[in-house]
Protein backbone atom coordinates (compact mmCIF):
# COMPACT_ATOMS: atom_id res chain seq x y z
CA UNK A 1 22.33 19.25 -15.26
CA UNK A 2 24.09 17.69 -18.04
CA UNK A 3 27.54 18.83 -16.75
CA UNK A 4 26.57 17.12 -13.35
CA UNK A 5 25.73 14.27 -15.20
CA UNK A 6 28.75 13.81 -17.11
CA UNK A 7 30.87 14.10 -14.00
CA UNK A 8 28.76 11.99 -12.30
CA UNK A 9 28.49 9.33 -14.58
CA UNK A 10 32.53 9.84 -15.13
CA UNK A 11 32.90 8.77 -12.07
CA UNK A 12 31.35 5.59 -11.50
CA UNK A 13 33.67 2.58 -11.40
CA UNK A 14 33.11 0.54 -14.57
CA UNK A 15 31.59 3.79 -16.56
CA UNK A 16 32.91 5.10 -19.11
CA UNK A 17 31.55 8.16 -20.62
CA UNK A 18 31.95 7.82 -24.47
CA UNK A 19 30.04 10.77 -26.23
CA UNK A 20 28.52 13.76 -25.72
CA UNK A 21 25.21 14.48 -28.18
CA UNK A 22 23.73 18.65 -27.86
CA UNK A 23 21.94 21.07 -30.55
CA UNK A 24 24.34 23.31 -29.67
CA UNK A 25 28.30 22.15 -30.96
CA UNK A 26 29.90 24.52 -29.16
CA UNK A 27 27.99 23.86 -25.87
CA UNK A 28 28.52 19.76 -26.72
CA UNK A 29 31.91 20.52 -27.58
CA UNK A 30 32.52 22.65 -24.22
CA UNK A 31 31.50 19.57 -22.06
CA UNK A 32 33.52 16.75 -24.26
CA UNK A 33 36.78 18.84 -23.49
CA UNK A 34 36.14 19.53 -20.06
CA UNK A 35 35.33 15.76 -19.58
CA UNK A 36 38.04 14.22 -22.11
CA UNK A 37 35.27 12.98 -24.63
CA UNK A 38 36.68 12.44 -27.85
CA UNK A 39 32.92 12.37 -29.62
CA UNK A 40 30.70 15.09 -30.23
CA UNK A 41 27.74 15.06 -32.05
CA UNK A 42 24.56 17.61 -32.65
CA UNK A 43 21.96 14.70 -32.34
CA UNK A 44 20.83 11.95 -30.67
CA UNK A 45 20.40 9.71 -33.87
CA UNK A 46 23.84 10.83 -34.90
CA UNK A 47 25.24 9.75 -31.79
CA UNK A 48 23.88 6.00 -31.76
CA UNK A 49 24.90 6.03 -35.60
CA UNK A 50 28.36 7.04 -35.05
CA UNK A 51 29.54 5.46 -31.70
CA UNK A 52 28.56 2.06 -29.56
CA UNK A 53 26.78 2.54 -26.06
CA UNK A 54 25.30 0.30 -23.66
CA UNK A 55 23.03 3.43 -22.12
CA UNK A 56 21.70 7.10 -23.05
CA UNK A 57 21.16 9.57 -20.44
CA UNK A 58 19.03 12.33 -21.74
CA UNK A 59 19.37 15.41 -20.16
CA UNK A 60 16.95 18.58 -22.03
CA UNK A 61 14.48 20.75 -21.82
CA UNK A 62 11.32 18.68 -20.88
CA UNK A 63 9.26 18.54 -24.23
CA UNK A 64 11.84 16.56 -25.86
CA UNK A 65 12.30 13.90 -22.82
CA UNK A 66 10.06 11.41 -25.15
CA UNK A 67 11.05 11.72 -28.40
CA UNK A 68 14.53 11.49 -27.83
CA UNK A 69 13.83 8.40 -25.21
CA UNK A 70 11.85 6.77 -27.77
CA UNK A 71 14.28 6.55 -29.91
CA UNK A 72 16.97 5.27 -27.60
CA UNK A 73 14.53 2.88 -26.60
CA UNK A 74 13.90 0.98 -30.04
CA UNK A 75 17.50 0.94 -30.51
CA UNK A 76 17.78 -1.18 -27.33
CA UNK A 77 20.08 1.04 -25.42
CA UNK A 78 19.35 1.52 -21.25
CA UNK A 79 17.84 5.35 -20.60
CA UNK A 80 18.33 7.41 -17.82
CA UNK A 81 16.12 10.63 -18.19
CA UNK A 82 15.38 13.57 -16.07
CA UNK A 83 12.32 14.32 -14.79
CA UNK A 84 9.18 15.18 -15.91
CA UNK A 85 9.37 11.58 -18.25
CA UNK A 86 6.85 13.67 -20.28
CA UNK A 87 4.44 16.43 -20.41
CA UNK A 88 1.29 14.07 -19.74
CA UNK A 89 0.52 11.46 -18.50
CA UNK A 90 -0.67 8.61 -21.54
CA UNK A 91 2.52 9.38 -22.78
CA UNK A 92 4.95 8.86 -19.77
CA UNK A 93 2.78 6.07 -19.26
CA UNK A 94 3.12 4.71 -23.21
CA UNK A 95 6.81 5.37 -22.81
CA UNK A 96 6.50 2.84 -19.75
CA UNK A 97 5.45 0.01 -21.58
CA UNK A 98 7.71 0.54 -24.41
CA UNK A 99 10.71 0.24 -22.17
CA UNK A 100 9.36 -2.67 -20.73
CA UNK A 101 8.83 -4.52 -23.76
CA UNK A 102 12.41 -2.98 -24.79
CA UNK A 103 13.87 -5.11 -21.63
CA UNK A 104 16.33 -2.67 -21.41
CA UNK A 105 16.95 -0.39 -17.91
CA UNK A 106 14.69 2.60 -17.52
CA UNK A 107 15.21 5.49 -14.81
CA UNK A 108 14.16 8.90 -13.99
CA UNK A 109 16.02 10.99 -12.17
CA UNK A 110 14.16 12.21 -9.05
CA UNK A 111 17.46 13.63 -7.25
CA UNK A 112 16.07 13.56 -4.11
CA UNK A 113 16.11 9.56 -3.72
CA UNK A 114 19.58 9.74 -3.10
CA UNK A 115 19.10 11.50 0.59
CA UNK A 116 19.69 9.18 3.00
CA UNK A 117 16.71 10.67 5.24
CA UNK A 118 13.94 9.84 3.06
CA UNK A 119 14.77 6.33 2.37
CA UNK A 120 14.93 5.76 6.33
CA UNK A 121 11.30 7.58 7.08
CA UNK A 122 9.82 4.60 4.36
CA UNK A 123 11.69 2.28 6.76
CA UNK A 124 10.11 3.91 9.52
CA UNK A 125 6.50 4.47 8.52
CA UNK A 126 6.22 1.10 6.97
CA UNK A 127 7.64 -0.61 10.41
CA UNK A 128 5.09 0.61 12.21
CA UNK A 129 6.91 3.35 14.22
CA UNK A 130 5.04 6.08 14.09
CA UNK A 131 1.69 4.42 13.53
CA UNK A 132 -1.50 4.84 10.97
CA UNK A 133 -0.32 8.06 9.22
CA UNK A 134 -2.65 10.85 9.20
CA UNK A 135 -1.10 14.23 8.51
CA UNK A 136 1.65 14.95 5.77
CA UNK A 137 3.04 18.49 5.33
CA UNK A 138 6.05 19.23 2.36
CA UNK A 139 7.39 21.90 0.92
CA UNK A 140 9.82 22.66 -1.89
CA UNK A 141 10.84 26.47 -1.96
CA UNK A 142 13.86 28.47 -4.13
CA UNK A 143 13.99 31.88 -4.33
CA UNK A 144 15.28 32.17 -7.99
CA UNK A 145 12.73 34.46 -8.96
CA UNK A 146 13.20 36.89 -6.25
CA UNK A 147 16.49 36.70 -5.66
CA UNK A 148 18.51 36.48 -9.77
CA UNK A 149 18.96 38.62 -12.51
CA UNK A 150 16.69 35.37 -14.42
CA UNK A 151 15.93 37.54 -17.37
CA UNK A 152 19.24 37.52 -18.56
CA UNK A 153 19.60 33.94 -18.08
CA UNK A 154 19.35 32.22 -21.74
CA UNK A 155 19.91 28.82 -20.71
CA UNK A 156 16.87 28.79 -17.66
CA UNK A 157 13.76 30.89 -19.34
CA UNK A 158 12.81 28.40 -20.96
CA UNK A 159 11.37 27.09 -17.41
CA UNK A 160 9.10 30.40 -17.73
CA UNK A 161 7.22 29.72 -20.40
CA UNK A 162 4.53 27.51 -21.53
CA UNK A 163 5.52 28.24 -25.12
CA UNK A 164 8.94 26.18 -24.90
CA UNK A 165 6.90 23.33 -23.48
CA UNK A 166 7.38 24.11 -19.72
CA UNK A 167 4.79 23.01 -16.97
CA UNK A 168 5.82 25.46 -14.61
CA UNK A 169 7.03 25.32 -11.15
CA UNK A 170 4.57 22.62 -10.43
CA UNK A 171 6.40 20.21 -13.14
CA UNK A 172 10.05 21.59 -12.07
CA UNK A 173 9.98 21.68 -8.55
CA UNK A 174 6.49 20.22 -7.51
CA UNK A 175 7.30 17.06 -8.84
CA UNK A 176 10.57 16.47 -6.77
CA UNK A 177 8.34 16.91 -4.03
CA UNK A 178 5.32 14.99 -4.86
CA UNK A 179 7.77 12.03 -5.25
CA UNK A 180 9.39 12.86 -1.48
CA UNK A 181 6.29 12.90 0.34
CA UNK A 182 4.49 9.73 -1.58
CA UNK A 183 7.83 7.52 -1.49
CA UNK A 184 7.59 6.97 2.61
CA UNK A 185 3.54 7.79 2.67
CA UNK A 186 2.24 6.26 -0.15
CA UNK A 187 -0.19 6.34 -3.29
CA UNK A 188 -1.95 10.02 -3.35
CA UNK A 189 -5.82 8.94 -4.64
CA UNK A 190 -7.28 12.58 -4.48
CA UNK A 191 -5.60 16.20 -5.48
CA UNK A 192 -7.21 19.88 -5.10
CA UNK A 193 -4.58 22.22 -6.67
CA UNK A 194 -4.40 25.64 -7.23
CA UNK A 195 -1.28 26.95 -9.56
CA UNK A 196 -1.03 30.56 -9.81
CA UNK A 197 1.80 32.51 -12.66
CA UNK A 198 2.45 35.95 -11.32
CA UNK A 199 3.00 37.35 -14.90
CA UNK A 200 3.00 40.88 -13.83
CA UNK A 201 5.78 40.66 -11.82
CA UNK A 202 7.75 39.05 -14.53
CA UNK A 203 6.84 41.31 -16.79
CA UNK A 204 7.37 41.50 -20.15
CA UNK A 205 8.20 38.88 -22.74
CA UNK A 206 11.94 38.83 -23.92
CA UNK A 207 12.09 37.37 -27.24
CA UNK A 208 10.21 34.48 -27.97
CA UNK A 209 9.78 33.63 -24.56
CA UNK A 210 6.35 34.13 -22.30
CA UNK A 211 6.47 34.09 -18.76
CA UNK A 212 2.99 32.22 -18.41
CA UNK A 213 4.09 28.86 -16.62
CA UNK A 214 2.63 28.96 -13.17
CA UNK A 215 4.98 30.35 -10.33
CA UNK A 216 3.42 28.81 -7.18
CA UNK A 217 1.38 25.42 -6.37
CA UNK A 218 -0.65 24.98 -3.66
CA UNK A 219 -1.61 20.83 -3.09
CA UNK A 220 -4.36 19.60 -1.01
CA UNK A 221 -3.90 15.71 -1.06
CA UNK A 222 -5.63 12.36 0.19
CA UNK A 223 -3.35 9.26 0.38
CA UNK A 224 -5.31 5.65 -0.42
CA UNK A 225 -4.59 5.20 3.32
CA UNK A 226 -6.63 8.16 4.05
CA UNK A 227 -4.31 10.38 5.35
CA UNK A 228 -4.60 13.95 4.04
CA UNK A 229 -1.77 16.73 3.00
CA UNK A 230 -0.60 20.13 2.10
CA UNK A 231 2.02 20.67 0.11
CA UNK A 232 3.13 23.97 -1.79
CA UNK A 233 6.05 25.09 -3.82
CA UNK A 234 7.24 28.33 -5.33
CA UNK A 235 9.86 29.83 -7.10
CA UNK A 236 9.52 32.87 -4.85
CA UNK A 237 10.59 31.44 -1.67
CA UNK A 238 12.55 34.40 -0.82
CA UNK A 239 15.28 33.40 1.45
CA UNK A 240 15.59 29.97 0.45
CA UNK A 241 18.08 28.65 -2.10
CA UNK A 242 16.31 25.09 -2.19
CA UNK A 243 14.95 24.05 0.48
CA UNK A 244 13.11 20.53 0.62
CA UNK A 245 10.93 19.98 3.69
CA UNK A 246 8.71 17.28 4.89
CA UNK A 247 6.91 16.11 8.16
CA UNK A 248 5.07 12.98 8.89
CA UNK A 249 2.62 12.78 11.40
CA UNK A 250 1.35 9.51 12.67
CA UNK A 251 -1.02 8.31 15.40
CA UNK A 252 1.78 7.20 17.55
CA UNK A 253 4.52 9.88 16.46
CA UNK A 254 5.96 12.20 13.97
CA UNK A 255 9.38 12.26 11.94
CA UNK A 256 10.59 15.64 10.24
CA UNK A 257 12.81 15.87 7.53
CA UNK A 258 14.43 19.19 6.77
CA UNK A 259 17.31 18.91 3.96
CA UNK A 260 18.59 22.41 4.54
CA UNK A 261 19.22 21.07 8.59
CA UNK A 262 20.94 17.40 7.23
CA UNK A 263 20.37 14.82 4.04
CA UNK A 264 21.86 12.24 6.38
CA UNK A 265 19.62 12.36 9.85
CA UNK A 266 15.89 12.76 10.52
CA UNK A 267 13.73 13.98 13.31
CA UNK A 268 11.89 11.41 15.30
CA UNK A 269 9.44 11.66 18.15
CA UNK A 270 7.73 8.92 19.27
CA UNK A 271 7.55 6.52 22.28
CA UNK A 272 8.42 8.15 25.49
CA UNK A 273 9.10 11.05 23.74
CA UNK A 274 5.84 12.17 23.00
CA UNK A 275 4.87 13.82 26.18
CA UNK A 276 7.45 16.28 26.44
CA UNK A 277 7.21 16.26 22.60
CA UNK A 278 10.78 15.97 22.32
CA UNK A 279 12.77 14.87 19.22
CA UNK A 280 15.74 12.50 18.61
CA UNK A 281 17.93 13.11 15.91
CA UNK A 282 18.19 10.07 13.88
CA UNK A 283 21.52 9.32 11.88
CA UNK A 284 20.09 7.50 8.32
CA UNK A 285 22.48 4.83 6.60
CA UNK A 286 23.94 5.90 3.32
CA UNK A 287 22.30 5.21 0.01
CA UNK A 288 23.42 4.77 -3.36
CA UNK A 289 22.53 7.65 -5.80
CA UNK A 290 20.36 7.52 -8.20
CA UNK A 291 23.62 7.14 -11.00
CA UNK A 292 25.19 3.93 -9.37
CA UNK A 293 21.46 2.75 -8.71
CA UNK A 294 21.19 2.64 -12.76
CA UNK A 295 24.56 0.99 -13.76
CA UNK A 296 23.41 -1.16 -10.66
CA UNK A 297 20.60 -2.23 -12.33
CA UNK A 298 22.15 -2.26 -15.81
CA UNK A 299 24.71 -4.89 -14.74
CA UNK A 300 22.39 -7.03 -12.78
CA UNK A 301 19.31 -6.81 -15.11
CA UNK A 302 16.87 -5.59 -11.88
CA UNK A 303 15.37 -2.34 -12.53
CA UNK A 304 15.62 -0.47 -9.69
CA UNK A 305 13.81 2.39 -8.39
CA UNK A 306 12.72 4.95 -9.35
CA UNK A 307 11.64 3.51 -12.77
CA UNK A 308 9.45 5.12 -15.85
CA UNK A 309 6.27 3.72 -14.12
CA UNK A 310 6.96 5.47 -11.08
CA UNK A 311 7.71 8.69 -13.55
CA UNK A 312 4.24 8.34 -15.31
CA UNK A 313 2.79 7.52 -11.95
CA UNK A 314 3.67 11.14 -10.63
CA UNK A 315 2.99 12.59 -13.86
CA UNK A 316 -0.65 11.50 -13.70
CA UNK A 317 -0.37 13.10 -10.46
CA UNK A 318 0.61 16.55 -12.29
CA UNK A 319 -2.05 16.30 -14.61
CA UNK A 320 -4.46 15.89 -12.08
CA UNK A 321 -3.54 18.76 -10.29
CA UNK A 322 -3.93 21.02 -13.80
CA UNK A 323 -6.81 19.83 -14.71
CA UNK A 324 -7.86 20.72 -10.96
CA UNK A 325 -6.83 24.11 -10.91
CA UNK A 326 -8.64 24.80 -14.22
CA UNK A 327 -12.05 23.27 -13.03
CA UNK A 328 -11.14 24.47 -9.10
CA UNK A 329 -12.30 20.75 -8.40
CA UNK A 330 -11.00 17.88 -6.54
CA UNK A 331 -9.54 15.26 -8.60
CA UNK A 332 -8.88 11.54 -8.20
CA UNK A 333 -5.83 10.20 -9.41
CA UNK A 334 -5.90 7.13 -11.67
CA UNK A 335 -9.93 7.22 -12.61
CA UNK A 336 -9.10 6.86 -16.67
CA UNK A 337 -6.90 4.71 -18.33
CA UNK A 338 -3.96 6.59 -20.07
CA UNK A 339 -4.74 6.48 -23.71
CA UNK A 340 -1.57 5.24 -26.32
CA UNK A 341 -0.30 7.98 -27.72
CA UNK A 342 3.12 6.29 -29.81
CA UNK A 343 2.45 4.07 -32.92
C-alpha cells in the first residue's frame, strides 16, 4: 500500500511527493528510487525535522496509525491514514477531535469510496427510488488464505496475529465493508457478531508471530432506520481474489452492486420492472478517488469525506462487534461515550 500510495499521490497535478519516511532504509530507500525521491528517512519525526511538507500520509501496520498521526497532527501538517484510524474506538475518536482542533485536513482511506457504483446507490436510496429500505446483504471475500503460500510472506503475517496488534479479518477486510453498506444505508444502531480464527488450519506459529486474529466475521445488523442486515467476510473465500458485494432491498425495489461484475454500473430494479423482476444496468458517473478528494480538500480548506469521524464512527462499530462475539450478545452502537485516551 505504500508503493500505491506513492504513485498515486505522484500523480496528482499540483503534488509533489517530497520524502519517503520507513523503519526499514532499505525498503524506504527502494521506494525513493523507484519514485525519484531524493529524501529518505527511518522515522516519522526525522522526516518533519529534516524536510518541509504540507501533508503526511501514513501508511503501516495498524497499531502505529495513532501515534504516528498524532504526531503529524501537533505539527500542523494534513494526514491521510489508512484504515483502521486505530485499534479502538476512544482513541480513533480522541484522534478526531485533535485533528479538528488541529484545523488541518484529516482522511482515512476507505478504498472503496472511489467506485463509482456506491456513490450512485446513496443517490438512489436517499431519492427515494427504491423506497423505505428494509433488507441489506454485503459481503467482502479473498481467498488469500486458501489460495497463497502466506507463511512465507514476511511483509503480510503480521495481519495474522493479534500479537503485532492486528484485529483480524474483521478490522482488515470487515471494515471496508461495514463502510460500503452504511455509506448508501445509513447509521448501523445494533450489531450481533460472531468472529471465528481457524488456528488449526494455520497451524503453527513461525517466529514471533501467532496466527490468533479471527479469520471469518459473521454480522447481524439493525440500521437507525430499522432495516436489518447480514454481512460476512473471510479470508477463506476460496475462489475469490476480492470480491466486494452488496444488495439493497427496498419496499419499492432493489439495486445490486457486484465489483467483480463493474465499479462503474449498478443493478437496478424497480418501477415496471418489478413484476418480471428484471434488472437495468445502470452506468454510475465517475468519482474522484479518495487521493484527489484529499489535496481537494487541502487546497480548498473543506474536509471532505471520508474524514477521521467517519473512521472512529466505524471503529466503534468494530468494537461493538468484539465485544459481541465475546459476550455472544447483541450490541448497540454508540451507548457510551468514548473515553480520552491522549494527554
Amino acid at each position: 500500500m505504500g508503493t500505491r500510495q506513492a504513485r498515486m499521490f505522484r500523480g496528482q497535478p499540483g503534488c509533489a511527493l517530497v520524502a519517503v519516511a520507513d523503519s526499514s532504509p532499505i525498503k524506504a530507500a527502494a521506494v525513493a528510487r523507484r519514485y525519484g525521491v531524493s529524501r529518505v528517512f527511518s522515522s516519522l519525526d526525522e522526516l518533519l525535522d529534516g524536510v518541509k511538507v504540507d501533508a503526511v500520509s501514513i501508511v503501516t501496520t495498524d497499531a502505529s496509525h495513532v501515534p504516528l498521526a498524532l504526531e503529524a497532527l501537533r505539527q500542523g501538517k494534513h494526514v491521510f491514514c489508512e484504515k483502521p484510524l486505530a485499534l479502538s474506538a476512544p482513541e480513533a475518536f480522541q484522534l478526531a477531535e485533535v485533528a479538528r482542533k488541529a484545523g488541518v485536513i484529516n482522511m482515512v482511506n476507505f478504498s472503496y469510496r472511489a467506485m463509482p457504483a456506491i456513490h450512485k446507490a446513496r443517490e438512489l436510496v436517499q431519492s427515494g427510488a427504491i423506497g423505505p429500505v428494509i433488507h441489506v446483504e454485503a459481503s467482502y471475500l479473498q481467498d488469500w488464505l486458501g489460495s497463497s503460500d502466506w507463511r512465507n510472506d514476511e511483509t503480510n503475517l503480521w495481519r495474522l496475529s493479534n500479537r503485532h496488534g492486528s484485529k483480524g479479518v474483521l478490522s482488515d477486510l470487515g471494515i471496508h465493508v461495514i463502510d460500503f453498506a452504511s455509506y448508501p444505508v445509513g447509521d448501523v444502531a445494533k450489531v450481533n457478531c460472531r468472529l471465528t480464527s481457524f488456528g488449526d488450519l494455520k497451524g503453527a506459529p513461525v517466529g514471533d508471530y501467532d496466527f490468533e486474529a479471527n479469520d471469518s466475521a459473521v454480522l447481524h445488523i439493525e440500521f437507525q432506520n430499522g432495516a436489518l442486515g447480514v454481512i460476512h467476510t473471510t479470508r477463506w473465500g476460496t475462489g475469490h481474489k476480492n470480491s466486494l458485494r452488496l444488495r439493497i432491498f427496498g419496499e419499492r425495489g432493489s439495486i445490486l452492486i457486484d465489483l467483480d461484475a463493474s465499479k462503474n454500473h449498478l443493478w437496478l430494479c424497480n418501477g415496471p420492472r418489478l413484476k418480471s423482476a428484471r434488472w437495468q444496468k445502470v452506468r454510475c458517473p465517475r468519482t474522484p478517488t479518495n487521493y484527489r478528494r484529499f489535496l481537494s480538500s487541502i487546497r480548498s480548506g473543506v474536509n471532505d469525506q471520508p474524514d477521521f469521524e467517519r473512521g472512529a464512527q466505524i471503529q466503534q462499530i468494530l468494537d461493538c462487534c468484539e465485544q459481541s462475539s465475546l459476550s455472544e450478545t447483541t450490541v448497540r452502537v454508540g451507548e457510551t461515550e468514548p473515553t480520552p485516551v491522549v494527554s
